[in-house]
Protein backbone atom coordinates (compact mmCIF):
# COMPACT_ATOMS: atom_id res chain seq x y z
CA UNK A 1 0.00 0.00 0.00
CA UNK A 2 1.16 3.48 -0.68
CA UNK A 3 -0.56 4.72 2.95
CA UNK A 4 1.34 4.65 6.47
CA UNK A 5 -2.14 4.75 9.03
CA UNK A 6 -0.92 6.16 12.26
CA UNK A 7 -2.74 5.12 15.55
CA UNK A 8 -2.62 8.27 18.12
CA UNK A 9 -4.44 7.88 21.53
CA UNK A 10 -4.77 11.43 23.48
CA UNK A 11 -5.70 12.69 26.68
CA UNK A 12 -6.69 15.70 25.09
CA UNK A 13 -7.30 17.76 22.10
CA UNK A 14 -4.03 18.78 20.70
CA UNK A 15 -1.99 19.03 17.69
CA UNK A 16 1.00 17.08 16.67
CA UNK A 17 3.31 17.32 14.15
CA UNK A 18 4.17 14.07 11.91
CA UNK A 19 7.53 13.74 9.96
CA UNK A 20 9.00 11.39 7.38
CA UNK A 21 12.72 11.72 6.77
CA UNK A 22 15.24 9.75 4.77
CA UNK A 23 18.31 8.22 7.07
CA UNK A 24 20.24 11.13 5.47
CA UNK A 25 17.82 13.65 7.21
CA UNK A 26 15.86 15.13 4.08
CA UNK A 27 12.52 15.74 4.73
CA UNK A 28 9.74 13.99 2.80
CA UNK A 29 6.78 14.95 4.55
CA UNK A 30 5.63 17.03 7.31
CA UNK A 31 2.56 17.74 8.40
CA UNK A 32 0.76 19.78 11.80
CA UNK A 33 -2.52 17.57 12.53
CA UNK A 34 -5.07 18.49 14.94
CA UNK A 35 -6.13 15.18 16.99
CA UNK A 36 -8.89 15.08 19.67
CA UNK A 37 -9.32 13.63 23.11
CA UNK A 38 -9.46 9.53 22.33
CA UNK A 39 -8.42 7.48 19.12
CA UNK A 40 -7.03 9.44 16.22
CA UNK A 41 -5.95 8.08 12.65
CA UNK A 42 -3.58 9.87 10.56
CA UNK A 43 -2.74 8.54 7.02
CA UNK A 44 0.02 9.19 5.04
CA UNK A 45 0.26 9.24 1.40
CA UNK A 46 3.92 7.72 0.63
CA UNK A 47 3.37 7.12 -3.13
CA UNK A 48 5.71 9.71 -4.20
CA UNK A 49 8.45 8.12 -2.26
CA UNK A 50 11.13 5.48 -3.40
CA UNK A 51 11.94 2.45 -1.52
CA UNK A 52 14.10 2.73 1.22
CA UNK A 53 14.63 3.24 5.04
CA UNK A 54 12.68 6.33 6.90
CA UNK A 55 12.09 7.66 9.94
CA UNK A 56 8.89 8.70 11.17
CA UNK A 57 8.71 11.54 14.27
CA UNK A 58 5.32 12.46 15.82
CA UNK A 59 5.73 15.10 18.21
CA UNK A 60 3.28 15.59 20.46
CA UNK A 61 4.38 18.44 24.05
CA UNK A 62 6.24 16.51 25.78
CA UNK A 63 6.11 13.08 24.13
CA UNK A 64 8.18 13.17 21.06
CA UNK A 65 8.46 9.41 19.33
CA UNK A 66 10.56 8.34 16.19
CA UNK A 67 10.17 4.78 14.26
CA UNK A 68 12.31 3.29 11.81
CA UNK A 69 10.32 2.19 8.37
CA UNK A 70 11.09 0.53 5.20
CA UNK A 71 9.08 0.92 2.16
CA UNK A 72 9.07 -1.84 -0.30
CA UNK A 73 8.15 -1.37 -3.97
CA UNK A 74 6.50 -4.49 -5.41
């Protein structure tokens, strides 16, 4: 699939910022998303992106997060 769904439970309303960078650090997508108090689903669109290693960063205040992804073109 050319979507990354992101899984955010909050507290609170809030926004939080979602990044995609190479290994390299270039930036391939960033985005500010408003989420609400609860479940929240964010979906990325990756299908202008080549294969390879990235690393995802969703920063909420005080709980920043990074995880290591590999896309695979079929």
């Amino acid at each position: 699939s050319d979507r990354i769904n992101i899984i955010i439970n909050s507290r609170t309303d809030r926004a939080v910022r979602v990044k995609l960078t190479t290994t390299t650090g270039e930036q391939v997508i960033s985005l500010r998303e408003p989420i609400t108090a609860g479940e929240n689903q964010i979906s990325l669109n990756t299908s202008n992106i080549g294969p390879g290693m990235y690393i995802l960063s969703i920063s909420e205040p005080g709980i920043p997060r990074a995880y290591s992804l590999v896309k695979i073109k079929r």
